[in-house]
Protein backbone atom coordinates (compact mmCIF):
# COMPACT_ATOMS: atom_id res chain seq x y z
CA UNK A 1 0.00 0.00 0.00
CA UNK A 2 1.16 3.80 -0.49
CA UNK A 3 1.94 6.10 1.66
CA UNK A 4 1.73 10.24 0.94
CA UNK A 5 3.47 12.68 3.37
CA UNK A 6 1.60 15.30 5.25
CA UNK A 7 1.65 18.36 7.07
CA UNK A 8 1.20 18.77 10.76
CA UNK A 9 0.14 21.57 12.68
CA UNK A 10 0.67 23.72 15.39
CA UNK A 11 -1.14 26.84 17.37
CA UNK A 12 1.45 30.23 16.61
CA UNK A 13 -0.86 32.65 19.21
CA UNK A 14 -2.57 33.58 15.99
CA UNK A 15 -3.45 30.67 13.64
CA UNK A 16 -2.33 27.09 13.09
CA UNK A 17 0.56 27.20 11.51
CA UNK A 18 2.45 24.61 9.31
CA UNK A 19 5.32 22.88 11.48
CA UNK A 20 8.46 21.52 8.88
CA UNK A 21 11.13 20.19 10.01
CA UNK A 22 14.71 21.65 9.84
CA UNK A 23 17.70 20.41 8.37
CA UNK A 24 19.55 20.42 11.93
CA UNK A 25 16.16 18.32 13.31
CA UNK A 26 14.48 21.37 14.83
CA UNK A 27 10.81 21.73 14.83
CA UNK A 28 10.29 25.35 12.64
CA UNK A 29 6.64 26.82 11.78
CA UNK A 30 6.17 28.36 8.51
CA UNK A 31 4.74 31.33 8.04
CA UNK A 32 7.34 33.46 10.25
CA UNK A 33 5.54 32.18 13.15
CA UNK A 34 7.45 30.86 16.29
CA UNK A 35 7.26 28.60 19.28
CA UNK A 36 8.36 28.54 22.32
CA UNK A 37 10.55 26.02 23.57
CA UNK A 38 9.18 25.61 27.27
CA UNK A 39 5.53 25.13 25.09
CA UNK A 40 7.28 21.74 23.97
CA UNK A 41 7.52 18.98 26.24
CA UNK A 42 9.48 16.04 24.97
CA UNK A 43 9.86 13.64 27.77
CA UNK A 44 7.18 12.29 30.50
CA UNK A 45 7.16 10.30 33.59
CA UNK A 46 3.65 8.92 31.92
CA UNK A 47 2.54 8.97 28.59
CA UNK A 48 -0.91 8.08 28.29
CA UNK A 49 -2.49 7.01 24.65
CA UNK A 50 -6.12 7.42 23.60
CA UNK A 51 -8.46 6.22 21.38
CA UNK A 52 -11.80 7.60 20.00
CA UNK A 53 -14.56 7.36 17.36
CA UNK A 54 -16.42 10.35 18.15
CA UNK A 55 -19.44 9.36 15.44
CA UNK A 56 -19.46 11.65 12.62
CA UNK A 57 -22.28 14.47 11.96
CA UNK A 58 -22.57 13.74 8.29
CA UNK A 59 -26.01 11.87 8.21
CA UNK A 60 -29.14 12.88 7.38
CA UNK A 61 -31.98 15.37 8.88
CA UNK A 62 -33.64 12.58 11.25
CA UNK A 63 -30.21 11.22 11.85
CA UNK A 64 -28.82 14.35 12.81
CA UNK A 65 -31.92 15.28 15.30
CA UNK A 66 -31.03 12.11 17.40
CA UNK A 67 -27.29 12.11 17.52
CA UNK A 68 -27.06 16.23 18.60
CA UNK A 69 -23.76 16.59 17.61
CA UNK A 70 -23.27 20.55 18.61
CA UNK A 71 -23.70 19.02 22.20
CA UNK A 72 -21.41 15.81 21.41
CA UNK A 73 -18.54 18.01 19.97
CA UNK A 74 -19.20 20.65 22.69
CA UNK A 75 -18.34 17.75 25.05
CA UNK A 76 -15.39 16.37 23.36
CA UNK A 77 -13.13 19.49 23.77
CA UNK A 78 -14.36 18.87 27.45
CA UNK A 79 -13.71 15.43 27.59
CA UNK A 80 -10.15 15.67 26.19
CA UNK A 81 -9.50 18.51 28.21
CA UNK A 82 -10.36 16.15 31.45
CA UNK A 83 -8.30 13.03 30.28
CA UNK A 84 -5.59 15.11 29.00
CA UNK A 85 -4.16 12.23 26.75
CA UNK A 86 -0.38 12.74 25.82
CA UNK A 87 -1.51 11.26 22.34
CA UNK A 88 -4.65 10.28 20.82
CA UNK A 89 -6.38 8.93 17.67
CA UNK A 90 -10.01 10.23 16.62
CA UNK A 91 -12.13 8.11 14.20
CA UNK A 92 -14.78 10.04 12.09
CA UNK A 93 -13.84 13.18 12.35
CA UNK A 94 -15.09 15.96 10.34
CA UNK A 95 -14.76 19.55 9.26
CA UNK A 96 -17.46 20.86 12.04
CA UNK A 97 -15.68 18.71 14.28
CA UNK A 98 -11.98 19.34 13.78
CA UNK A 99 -13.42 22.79 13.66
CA UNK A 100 -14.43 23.02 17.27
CA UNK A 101 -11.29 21.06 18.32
CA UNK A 102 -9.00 23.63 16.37
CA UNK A 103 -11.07 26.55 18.70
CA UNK A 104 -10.36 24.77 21.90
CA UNK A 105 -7.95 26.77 24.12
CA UNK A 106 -6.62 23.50 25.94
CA UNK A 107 -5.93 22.18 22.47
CA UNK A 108 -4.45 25.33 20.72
CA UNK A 109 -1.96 25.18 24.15
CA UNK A 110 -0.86 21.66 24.08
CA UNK A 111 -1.04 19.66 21.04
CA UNK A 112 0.30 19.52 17.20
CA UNK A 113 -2.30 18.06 14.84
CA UNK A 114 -2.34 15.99 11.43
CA UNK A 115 -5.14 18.46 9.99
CA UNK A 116 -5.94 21.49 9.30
CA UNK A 117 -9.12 23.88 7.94
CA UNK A 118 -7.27 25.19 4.81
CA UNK A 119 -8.40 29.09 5.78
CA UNK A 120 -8.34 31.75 3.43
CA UNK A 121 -8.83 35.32 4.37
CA UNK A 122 -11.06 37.48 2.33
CA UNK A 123 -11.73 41.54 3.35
CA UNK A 124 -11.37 39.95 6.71
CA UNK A 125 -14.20 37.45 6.89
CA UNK A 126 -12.74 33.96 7.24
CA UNK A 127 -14.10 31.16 5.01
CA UNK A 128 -13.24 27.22 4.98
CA UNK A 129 -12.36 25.56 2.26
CA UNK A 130 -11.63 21.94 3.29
CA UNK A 131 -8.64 20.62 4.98
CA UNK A 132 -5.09 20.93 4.03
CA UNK A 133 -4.17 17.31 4.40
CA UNK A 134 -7.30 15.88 2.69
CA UNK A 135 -7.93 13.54 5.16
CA UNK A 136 -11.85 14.66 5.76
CA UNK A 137 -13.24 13.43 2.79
CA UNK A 138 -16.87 12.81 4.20
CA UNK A 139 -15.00 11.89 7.83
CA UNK A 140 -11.74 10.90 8.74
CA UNK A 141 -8.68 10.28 10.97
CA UNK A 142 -6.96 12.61 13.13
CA UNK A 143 -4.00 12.83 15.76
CA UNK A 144 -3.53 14.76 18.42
CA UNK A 145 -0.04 14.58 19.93
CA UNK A 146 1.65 16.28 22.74
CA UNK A 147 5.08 14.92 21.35
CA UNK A 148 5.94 17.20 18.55
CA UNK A 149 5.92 14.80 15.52
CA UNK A 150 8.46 14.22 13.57
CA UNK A 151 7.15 12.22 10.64
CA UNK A 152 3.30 12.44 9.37
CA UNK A 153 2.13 10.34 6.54
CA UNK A 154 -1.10 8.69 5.60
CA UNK A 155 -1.73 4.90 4.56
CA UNK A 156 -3.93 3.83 1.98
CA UNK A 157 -5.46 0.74 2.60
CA UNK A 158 -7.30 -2.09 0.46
CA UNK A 159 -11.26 -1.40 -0.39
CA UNK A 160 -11.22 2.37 1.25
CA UNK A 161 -11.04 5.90 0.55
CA UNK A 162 -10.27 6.34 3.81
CA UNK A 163 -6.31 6.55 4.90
CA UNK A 164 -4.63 5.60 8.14
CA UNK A 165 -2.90 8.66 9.87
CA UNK A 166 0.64 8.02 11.10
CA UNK A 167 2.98 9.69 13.17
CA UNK A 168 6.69 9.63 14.09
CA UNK A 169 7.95 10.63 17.92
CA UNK A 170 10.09 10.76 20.21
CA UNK A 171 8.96 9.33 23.70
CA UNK A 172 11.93 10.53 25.88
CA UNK A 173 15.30 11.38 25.91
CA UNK A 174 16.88 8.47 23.96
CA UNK A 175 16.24 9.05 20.15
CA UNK A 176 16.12 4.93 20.06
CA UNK A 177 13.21 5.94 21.48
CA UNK A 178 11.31 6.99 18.72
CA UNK A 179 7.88 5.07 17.73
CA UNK A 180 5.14 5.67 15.58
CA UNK A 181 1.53 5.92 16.57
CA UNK A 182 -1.25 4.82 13.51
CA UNK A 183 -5.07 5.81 13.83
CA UNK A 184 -7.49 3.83 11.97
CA UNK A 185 -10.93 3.13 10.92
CA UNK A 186 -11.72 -0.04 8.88
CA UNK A 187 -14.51 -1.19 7.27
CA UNK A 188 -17.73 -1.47 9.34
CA UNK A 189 -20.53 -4.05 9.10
CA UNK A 190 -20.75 -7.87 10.95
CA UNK A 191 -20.37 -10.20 7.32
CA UNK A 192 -17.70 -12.54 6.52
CA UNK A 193 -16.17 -10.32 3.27
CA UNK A 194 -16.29 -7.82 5.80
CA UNK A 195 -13.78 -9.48 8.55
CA UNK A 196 -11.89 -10.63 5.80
CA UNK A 197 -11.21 -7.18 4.33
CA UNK A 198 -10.74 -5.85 7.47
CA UNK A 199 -7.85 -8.35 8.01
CA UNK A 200 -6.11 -7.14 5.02
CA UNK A 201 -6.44 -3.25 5.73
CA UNK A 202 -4.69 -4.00 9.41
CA UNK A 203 -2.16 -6.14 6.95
CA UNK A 204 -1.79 -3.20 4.97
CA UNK A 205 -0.81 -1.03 7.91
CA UNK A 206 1.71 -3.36 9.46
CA UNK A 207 3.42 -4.11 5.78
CA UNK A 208 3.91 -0.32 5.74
CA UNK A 209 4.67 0.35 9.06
CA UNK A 210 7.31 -2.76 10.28
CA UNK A 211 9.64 -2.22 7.61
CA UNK A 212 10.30 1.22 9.19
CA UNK A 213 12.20 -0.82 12.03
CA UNK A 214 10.43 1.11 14.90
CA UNK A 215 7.90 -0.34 17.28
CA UNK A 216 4.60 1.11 16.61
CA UNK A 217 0.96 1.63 18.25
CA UNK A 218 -2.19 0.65 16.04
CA UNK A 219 -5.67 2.19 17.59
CA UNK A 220 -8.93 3.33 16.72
CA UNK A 221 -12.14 1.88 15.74
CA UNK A 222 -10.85 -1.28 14.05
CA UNK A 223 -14.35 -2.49 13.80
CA UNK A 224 -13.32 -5.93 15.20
CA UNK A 225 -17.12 -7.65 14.95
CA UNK A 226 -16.73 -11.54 15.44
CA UNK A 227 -14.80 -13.05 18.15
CA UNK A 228 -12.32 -14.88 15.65
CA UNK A 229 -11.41 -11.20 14.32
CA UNK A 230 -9.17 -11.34 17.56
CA UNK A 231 -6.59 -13.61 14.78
CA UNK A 232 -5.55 -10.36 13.49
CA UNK A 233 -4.03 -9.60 16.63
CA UNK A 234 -2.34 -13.22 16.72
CA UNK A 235 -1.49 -12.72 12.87
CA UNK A 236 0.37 -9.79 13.38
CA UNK A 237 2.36 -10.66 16.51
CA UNK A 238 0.53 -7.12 18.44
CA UNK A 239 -0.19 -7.09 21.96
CA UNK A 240 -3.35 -6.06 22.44
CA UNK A 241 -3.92 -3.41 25.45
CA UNK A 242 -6.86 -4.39 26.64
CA UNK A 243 -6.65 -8.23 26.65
CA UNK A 244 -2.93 -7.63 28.15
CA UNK A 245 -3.81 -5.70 31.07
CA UNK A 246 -7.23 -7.50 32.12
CA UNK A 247 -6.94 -11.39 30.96
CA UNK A 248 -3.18 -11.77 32.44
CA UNK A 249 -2.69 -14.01 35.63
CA UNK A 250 -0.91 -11.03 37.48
CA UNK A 251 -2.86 -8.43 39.74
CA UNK A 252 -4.09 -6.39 38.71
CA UNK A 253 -4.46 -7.15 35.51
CA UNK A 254 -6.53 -9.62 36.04
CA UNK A 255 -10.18 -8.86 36.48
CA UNK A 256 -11.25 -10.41 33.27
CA UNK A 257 -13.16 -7.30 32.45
CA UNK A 258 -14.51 -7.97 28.72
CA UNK A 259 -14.08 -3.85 27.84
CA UNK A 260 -17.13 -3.72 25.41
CA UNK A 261 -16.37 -0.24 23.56
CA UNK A 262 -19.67 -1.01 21.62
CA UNK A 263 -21.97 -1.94 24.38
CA UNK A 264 -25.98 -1.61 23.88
CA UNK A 265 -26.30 -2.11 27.68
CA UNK A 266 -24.85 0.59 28.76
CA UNK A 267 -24.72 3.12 26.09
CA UNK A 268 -28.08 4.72 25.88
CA UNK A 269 -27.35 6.39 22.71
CA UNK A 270 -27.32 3.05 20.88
CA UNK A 271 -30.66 2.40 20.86
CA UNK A 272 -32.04 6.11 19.28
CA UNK A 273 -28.88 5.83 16.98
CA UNK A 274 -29.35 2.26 16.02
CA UNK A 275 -32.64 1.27 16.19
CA UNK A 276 -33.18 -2.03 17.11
CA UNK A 277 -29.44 -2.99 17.90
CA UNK A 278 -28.49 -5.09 20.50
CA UNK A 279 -24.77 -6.23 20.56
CA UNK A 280 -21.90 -5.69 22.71
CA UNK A 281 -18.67 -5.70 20.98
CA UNK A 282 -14.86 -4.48 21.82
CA UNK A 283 -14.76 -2.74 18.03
CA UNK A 284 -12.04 -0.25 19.48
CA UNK A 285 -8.48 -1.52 20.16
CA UNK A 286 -5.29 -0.04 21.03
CA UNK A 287 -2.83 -2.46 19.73
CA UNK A 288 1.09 -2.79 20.59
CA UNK A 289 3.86 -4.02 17.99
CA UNK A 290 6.24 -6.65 19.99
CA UNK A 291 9.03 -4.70 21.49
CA UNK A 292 7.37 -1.78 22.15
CA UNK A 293 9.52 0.16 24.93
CA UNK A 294 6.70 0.54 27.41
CA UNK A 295 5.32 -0.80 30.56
CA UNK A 296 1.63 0.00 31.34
CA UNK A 297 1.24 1.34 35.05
CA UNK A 298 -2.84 0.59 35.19
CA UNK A 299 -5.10 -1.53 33.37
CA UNK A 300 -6.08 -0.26 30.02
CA UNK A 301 -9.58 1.62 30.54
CA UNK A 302 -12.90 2.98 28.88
CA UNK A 303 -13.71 6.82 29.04
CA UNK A 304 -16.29 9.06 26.94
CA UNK A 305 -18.75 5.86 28.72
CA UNK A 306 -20.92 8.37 30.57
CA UNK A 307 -24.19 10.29 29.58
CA UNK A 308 -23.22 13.74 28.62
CA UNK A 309 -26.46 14.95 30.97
CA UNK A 310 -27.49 12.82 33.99
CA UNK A 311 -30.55 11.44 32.85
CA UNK A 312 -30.72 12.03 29.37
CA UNK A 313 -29.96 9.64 26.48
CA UNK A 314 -27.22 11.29 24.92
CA UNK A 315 -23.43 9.83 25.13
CA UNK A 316 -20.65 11.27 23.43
CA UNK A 317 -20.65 8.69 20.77
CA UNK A 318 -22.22 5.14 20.25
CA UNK A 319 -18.92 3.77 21.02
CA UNK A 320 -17.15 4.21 24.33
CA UNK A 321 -13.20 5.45 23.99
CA UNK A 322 -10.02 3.59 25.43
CA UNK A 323 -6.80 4.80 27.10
CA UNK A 324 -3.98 3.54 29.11
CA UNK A 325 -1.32 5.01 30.71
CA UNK A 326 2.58 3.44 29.79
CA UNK A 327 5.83 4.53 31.15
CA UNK A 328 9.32 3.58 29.32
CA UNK A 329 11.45 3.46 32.51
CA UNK A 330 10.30 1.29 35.96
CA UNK A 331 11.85 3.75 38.38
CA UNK A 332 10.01 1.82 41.45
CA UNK A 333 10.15 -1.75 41.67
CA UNK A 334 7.25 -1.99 44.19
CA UNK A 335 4.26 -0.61 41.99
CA UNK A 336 2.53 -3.11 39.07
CA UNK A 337 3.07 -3.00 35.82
CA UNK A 338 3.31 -5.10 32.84
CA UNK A 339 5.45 -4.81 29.58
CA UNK A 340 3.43 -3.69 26.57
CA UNK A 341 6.59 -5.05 24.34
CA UNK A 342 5.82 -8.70 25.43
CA UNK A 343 2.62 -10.55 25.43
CA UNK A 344 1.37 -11.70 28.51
CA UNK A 345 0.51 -15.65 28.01
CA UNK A 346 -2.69 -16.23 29.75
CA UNK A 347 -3.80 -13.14 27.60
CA UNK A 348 -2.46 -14.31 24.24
CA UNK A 349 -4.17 -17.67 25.32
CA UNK A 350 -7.64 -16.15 25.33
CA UNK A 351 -6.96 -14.32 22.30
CA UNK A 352 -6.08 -17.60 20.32
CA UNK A 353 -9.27 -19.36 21.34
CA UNK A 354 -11.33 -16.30 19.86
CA UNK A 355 -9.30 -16.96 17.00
CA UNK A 356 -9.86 -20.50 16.85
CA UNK A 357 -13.66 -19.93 17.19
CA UNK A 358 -14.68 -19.05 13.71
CA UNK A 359 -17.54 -21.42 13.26
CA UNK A 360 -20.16 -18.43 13.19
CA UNK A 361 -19.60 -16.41 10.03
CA UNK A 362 -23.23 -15.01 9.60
CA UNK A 363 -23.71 -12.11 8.49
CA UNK A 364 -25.50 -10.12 11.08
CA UNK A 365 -28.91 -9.70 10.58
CA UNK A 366 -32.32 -8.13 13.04
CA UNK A 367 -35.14 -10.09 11.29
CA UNK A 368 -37.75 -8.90 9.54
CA UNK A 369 -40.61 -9.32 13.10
CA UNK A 370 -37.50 -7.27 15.31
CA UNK A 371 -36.73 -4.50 12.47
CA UNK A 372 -40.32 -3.84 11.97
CA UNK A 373 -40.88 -3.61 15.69
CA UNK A 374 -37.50 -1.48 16.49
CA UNK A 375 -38.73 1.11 13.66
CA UNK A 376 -42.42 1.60 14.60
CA UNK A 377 -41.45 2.54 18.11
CA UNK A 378 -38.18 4.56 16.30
CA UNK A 379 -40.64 6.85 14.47
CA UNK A 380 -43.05 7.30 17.67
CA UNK A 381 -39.93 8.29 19.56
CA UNK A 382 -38.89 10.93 16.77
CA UNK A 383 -42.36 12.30 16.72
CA UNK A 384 -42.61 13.20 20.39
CA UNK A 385 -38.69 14.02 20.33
CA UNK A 386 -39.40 16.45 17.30
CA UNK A 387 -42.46 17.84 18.80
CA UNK A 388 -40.55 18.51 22.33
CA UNK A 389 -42.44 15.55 24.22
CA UNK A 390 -39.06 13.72 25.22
């Protein structure tokens, strides 16, 4: 698969400025624009990696009234602000999205981004026209990175218009310690062509990314449906954050928790997004390349998996987002931790079974009784919502 180089971006006081790098290995803006030295941090006790697909707002009319995305991206800025990630991936991101993230003060303070609204000034009145990078076409992927990067390229992959985003950086002191960091959104849907083309678009990924000889971080929304889509983790020799730091033997990564990112039970928004849906399903993965020079400090963990108003229906997303927190030295002996480099048997051994159990390749299906059932009381719901009754 190819690979195209992009831009990345960084907050000048004024605008977001193209960041190139130097001959000498110096991060320099364009545009005559500087940045301060002290605003770049380049080495961290504890680096802590997100994940999020933050559901696009591309849909239509009846779509859009259920899903209130001014609200949902209102929150994100929030939520990111809260967690404070040191890097993370977004799935589905658009142009009014990336546009309120690009107007968040915590943001415009503390991270470089892979894209930009291409702005163009005219008798003072500021119009968008698209994104530099391209990435956005309908919705897309996006980095945020407190690391300033030092590489930024996107990934075609097989049966998509939609790229991977990769980044290059540094995660202390050593230069061997530079890795790169991929966001990525495969193909959705629960059918067997499905699982098998999202198998080769990871493929694609890791073809591109191993010969690089640096360890690397896969995450995002890799729409993992079936249980024996857990073989492209075996496949591809990753350790897989979740599964390593709650289905190991050692405490306390141990509590067996299943980490459903897509998860009907407890994500209100499902049903009004969804109607009629009724899975649970860990779609969202932060995967580790063997080697990796980390050591995770606390079980990997869910976040964005609370209602955005106590009491009301609306999430940030209809998936739930993942993070974990890694260091690359083990200063003190006495607290946990487990390496992210190395999997953990008793985790790889679960994985393998999932792998292994590939005798249900349906495609997934409501039934014609359920769907007809799930949409009546859908359009009942929309007429009260719509007519300010709920």
């Amino acid at each position: 698969m190819s690979r195209r180089q992009l831009r990345n971006f960084r907050w000048n006081g004024t605008q977001w400025a193209t960041v190139t790098r130097s001959p000498y290995g110096e991060l320099e803006p364009k545009l005559s624009t500087t940045i301060q030295e002290d605003s770049i941090q380049t080495v961290y006790e504890t680096i802590r990696i997100a994940t999020f697909n933050i559901l696009a707002d591309c849909f239509p009319w009846f779509i859009k009234m259920v899903i209130r995305s001014d609200e949902r991206f209102e929150w994100l800025c929030i939520g990111i602000t809260n967690l404070n990630p040191t890097i993370i991936g977004l799935n589905e991101v658009t142009t009014t999205s990336l546009e309120q993230l690009q107007r968040c003060s915590f943001i415009r303070e503390n991270y470089f981004l892979t894209e930009s609204l291409d702005e163009r000034q005219f008798d003072g009145n500021t119009e968008s026209n698209g994104c530099i990078n391209g990435l956005l076409s309908n919705h897309g992927c996006v980095i945020l990175s407190k690391f300033p990067l030092l590489e930024v390229f996107a990934i075609s992959v097989s049966g998509s218009n939609r790229e991977a985003v990769a980044v290059k950086v540094q995660l202390n002191s050593k230069i061997e310690n530079c890795v790169y960091f991929c966001a990525q959104h495969t193909t959705a849907y629960q059918t067997p062509e499905n699982a098998q083309l999202r198998a080769q678009q990871i493929s694609d990924i890791v073809n591109v990314l191993q010969p690089l000889g640096h360890p690397f971080v896969l995450m995002g929304d890799l729409n993992l449906h079936y249980n024996f889509e857990d073989s492209v983790v075996i496949n591809n020799g990753f350790i897989d954050a979740w599964a390593q730091t709650h289905f190991s033997r050692i405490y306390p990564f141990n509590d067996e928790n299943q980490g459903y990112t897509f998860d009907v039970v407890k994500n209100n928004l499902i049903p009004y997004y969804i109607p009629g849906e009724y899975r649970q399903m860990r779609l969202d993965r932060i995967l580790f390349s063997c080697g990796f020079p980390a050591f995770a400090i606390k079980p990997c963990a869910l976040w964005a998996n609370e209602p955005i108003k106590s009491g009301n229906y609306l999430f940030p997303s209809d998936h739930f987002g993942l993070f974990i927190d890694i260091v690359t030295d083990i200063i003190n002996d006495s607290k946990a931790f487990i390496p992210m480099g190395e999997s953990d048997p008793s985790a790889e051994d679960i994985l393998f079974m999932n792998a292994q159990n590939n005798k249900n390749q349906r495609a997934y299906r409501l039934g014609l009784i359920r769907t007809i059932e799930a949409y009546v009381s859908h359009m009942a719901w929309l007429g009260a919502f719509a007519l300010g009754l709920k």
